[in-house]
Protein backbone atom coordinates (compact mmCIF):
# COMPACT_ATOMS: atom_id res chain seq x y z
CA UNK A 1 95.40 -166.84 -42.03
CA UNK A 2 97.83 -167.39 -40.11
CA UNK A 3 98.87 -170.45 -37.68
CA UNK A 4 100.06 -170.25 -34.01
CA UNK A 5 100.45 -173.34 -31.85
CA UNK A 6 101.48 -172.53 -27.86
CA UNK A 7 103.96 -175.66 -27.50
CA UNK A 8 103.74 -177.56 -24.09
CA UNK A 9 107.22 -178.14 -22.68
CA UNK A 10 106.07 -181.05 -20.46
CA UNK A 11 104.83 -183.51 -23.36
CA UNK A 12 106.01 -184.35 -27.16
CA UNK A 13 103.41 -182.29 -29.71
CA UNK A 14 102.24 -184.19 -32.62
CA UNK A 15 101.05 -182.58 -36.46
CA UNK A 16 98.49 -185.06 -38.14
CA UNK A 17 98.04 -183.80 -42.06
CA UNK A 18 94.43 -183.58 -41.49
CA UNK A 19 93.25 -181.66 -44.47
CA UNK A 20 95.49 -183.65 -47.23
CA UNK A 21 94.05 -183.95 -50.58
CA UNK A 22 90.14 -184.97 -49.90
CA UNK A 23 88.89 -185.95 -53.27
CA UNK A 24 87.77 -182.93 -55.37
CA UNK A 25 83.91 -183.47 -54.35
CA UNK A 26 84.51 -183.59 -50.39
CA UNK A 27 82.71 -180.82 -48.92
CA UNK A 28 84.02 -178.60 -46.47
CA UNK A 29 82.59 -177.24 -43.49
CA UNK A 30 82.43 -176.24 -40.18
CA UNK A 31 81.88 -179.00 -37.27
CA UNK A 32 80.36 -176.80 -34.22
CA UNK A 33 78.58 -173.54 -33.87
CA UNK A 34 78.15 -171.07 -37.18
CA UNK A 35 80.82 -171.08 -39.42
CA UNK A 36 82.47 -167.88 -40.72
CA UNK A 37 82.80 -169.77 -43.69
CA UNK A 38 80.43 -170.39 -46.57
CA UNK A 39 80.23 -174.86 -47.79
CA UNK A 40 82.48 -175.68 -50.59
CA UNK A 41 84.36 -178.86 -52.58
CA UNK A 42 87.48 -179.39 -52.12
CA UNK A 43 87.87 -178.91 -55.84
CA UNK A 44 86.19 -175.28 -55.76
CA UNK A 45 89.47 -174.77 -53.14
CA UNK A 46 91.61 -175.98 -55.65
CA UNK A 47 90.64 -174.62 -58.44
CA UNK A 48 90.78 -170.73 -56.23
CA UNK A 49 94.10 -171.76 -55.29
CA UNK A 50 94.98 -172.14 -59.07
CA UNK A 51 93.05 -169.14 -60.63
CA UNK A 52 94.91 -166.71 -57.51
CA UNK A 53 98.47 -167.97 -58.74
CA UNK A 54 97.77 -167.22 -61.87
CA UNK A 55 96.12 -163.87 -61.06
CA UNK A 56 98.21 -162.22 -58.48
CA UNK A 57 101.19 -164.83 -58.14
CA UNK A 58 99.97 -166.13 -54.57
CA UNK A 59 97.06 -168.23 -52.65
CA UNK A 60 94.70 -166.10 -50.56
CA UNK A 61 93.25 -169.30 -49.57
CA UNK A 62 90.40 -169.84 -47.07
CA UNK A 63 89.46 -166.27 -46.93
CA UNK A 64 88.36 -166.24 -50.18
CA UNK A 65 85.34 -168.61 -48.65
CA UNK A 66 84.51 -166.43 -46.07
CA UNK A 67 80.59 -165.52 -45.61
C-alpha cells in the first residue's frame, strides 16, 4: 500500500509514529465505518512480516489482512 501525503505550503506538517511497536497482543482494527480489514494482534502482523521475508524476500504487509 502505498502512502501519499498532499503537503500544505502555508503551515509546518508534522509525522507522529503512531503505529510503533504495540505489544504483540494489541489488536488492530478499524475506528469508523466497515473495515476492509479483518481484527488481528499485533504479533499475528509480525509474525506475517517474518514468515513473507523468509518466503519471498519482502513484506506484503497489511494486505495480507484484508477481508
Amino acid at each position: 500500500m502505498e502512502h501519499k501525503v498532499v503537503a500544505n505550503n502555508k503551515m509546518e506538517r508534522y509525522s507522529i509514529a503512531y503505529f510503533l511497536c504495540p505489544s504483540y497482543s494489541t489488536v488492530i482494527n478499524g475506528c469508523k465505518g466497515p473495515s476492509v480489514y479483518r481484527k488481528f494482534t499485533f504479533g499475528e502482523y509480525r509474525h506475517q512480516i517474518q514468515e513473507d521475508v523468509k518466503k519471498i524476500g519482502h513484506k506484503i504487509g497489511l494486505s495480507r489482512f484484508l477481508l
